[in-house]
N, C-alpha and C. Protein backbone atom coordinates (compact mmCIF):
# COMPACT_ATOMS: atom_id res chain seq x y z
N UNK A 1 5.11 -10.33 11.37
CA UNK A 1 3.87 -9.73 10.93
C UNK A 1 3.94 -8.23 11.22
N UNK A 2 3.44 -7.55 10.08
CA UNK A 2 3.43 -5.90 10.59
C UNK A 2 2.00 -5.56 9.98
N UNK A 3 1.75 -4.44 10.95
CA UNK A 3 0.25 -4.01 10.66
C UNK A 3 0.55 -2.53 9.93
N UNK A 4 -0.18 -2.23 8.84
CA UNK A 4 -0.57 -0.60 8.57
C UNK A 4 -1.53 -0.05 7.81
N UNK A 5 -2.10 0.96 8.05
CA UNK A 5 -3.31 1.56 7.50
C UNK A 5 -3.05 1.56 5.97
N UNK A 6 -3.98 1.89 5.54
CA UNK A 6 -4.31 1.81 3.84
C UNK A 6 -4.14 3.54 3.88
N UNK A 7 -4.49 4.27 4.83
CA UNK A 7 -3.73 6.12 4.59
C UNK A 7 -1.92 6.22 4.47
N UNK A 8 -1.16 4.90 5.67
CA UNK A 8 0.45 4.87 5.72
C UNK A 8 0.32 4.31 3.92
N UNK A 9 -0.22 3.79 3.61
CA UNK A 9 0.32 2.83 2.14
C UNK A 9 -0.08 3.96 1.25
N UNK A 10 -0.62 4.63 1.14
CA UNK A 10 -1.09 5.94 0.21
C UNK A 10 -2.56 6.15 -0.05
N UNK A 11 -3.49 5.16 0.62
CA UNK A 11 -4.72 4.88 0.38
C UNK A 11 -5.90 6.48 1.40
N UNK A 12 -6.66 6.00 0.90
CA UNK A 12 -7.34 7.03 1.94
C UNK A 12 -8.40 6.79 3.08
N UNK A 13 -8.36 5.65 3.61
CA UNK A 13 -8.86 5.35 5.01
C UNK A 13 -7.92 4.65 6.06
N UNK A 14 -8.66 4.60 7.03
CA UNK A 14 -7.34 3.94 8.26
C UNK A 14 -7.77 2.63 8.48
N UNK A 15 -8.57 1.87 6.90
CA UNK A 15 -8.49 0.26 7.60
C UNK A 15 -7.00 -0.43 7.48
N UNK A 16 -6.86 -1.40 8.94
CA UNK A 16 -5.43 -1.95 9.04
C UNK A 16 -5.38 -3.22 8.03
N UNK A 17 -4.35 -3.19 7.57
CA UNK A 17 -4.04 -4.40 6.74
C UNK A 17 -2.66 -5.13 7.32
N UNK A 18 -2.63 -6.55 7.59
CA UNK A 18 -0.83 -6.70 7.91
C UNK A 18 -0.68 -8.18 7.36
N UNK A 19 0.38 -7.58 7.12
CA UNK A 19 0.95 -9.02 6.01
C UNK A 19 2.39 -9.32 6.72
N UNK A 20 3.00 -10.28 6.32
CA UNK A 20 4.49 -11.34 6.57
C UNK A 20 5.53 -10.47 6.05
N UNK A 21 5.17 -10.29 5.05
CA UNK A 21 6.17 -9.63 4.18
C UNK A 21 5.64 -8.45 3.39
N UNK A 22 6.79 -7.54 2.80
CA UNK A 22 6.77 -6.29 2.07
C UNK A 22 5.41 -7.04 0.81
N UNK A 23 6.16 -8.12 -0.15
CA UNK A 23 5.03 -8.83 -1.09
C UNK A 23 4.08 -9.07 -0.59
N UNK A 24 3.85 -9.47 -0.28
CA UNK A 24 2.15 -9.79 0.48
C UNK A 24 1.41 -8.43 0.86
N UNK A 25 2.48 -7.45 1.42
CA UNK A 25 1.40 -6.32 1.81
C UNK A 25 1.08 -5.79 0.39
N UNK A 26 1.82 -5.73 -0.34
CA UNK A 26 1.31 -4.98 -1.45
C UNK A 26 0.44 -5.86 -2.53
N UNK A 27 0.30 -6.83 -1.99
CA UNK A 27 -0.95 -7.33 -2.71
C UNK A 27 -1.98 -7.10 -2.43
N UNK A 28 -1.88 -6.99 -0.46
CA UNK A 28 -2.97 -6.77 0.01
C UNK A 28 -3.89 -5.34 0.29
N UNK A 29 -2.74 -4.55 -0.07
CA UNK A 29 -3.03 -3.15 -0.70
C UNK A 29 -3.79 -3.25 -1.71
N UNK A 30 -3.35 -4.07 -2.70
CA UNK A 30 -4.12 -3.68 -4.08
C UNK A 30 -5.38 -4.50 -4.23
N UNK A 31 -5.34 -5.18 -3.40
CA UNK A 31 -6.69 -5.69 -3.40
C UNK A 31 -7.83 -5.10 -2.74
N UNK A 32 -7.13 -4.43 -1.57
CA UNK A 32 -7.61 -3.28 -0.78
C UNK A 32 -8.34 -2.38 -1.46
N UNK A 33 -7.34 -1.59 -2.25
CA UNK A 33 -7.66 -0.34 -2.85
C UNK A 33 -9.04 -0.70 -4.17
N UNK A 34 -8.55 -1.52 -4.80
CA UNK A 34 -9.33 -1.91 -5.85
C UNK A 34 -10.58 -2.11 -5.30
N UNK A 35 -10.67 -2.80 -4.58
CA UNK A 35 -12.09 -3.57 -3.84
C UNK A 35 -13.26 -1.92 -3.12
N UNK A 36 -12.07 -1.14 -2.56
CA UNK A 36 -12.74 0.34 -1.80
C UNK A 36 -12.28 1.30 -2.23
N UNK A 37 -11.61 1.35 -2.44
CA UNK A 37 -11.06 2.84 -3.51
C UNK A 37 -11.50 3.17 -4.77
N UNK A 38 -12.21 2.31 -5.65
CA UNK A 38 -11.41 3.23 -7.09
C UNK A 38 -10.89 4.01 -7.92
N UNK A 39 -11.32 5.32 -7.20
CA UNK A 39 -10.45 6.67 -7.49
C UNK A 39 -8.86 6.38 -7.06
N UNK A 40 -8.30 5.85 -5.71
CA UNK A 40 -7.63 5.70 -5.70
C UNK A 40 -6.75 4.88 -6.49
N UNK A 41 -7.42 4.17 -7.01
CA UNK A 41 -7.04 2.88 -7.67
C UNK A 41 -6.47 2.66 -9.19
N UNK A 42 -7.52 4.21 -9.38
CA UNK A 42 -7.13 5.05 -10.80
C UNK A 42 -6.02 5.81 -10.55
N UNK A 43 -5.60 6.15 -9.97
CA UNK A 43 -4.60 7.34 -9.35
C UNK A 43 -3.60 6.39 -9.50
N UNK A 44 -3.37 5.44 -8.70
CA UNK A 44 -2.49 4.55 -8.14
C UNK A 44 -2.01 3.76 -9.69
N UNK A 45 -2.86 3.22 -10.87
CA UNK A 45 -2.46 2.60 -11.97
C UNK A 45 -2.09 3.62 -12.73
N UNK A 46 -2.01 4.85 -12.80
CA UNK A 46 -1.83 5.97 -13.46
C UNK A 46 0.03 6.42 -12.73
N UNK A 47 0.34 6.22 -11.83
CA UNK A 47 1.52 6.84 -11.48
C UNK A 47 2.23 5.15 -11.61
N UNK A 48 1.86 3.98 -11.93
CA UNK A 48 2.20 3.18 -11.92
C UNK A 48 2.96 2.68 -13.23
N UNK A 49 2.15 3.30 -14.33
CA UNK A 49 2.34 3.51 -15.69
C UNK A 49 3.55 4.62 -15.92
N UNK A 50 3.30 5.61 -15.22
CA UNK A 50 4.20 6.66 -15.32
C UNK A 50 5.93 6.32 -14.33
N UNK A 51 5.68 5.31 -13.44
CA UNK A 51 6.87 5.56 -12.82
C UNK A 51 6.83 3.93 -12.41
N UNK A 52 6.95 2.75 -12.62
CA UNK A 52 6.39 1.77 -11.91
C UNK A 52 6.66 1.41 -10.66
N UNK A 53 7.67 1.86 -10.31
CA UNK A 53 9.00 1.91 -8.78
C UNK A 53 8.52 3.18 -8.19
N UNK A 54 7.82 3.98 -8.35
CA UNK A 54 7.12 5.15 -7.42
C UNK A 54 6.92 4.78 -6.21
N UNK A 55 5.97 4.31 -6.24
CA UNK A 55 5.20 4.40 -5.31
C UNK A 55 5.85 3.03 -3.99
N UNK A 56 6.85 2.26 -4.36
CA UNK A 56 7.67 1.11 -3.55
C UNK A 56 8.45 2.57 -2.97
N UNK A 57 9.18 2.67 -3.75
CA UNK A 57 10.47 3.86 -3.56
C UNK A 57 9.71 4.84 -1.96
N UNK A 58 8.35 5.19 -2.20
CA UNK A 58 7.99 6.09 -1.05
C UNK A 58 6.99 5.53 0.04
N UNK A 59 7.35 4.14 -0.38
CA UNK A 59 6.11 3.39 0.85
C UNK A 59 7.10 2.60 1.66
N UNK A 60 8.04 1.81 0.83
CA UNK A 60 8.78 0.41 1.42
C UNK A 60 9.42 0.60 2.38
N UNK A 61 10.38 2.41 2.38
CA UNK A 61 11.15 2.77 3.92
C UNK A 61 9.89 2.77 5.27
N UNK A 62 8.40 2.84 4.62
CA UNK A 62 7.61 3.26 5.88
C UNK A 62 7.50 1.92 6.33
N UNK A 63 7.22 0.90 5.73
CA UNK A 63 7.06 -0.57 5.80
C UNK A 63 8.17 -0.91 6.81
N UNK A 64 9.70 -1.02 6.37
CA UNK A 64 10.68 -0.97 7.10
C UNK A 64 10.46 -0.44 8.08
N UNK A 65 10.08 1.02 8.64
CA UNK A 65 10.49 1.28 10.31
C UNK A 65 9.64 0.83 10.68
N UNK A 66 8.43 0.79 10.09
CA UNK A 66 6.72 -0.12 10.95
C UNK A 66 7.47 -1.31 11.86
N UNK A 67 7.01 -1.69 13.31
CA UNK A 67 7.39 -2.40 13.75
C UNK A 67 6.78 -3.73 13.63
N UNK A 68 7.34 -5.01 13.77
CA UNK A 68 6.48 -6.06 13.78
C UNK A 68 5.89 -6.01 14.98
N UNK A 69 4.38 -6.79 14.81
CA UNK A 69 3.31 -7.59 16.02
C UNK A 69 3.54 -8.86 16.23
């Protein structure tokens, strides 16, 4: 299990989210974001369209050094 803020994932508050795995967190991101963000959320489907591997490419190494709980 690893814990990290929705600001480490690209979001803009420090609620913790922690998931099992890399998949799971990023679901739980986007459910995150969608649910409290929507600006972000617009941002986030907009560079998603434009690059779809963006935003893995600059989150997944942070995921990796995050330590497990």
């Amino acid at each position: 299990m690893k814990t990290m803020t929705c600001k480490q994932l690209g979001g803009p508050c420090d609620e913790r989210l922690a998931a099992e795995s890399w998949n799971e967190m990023v679901q739980k991101m986007v459910a995150h974001v969608s649910a409290n963000h929507p600006e972000t959320a617009e941002e986030m489907k907009k560079m998603h369209e434009a690059d779809p591997k963006k935003w893995g490419r600059e989150t997944k190494p942070k995921w990796d050094a995050s330590p497990a709980v």
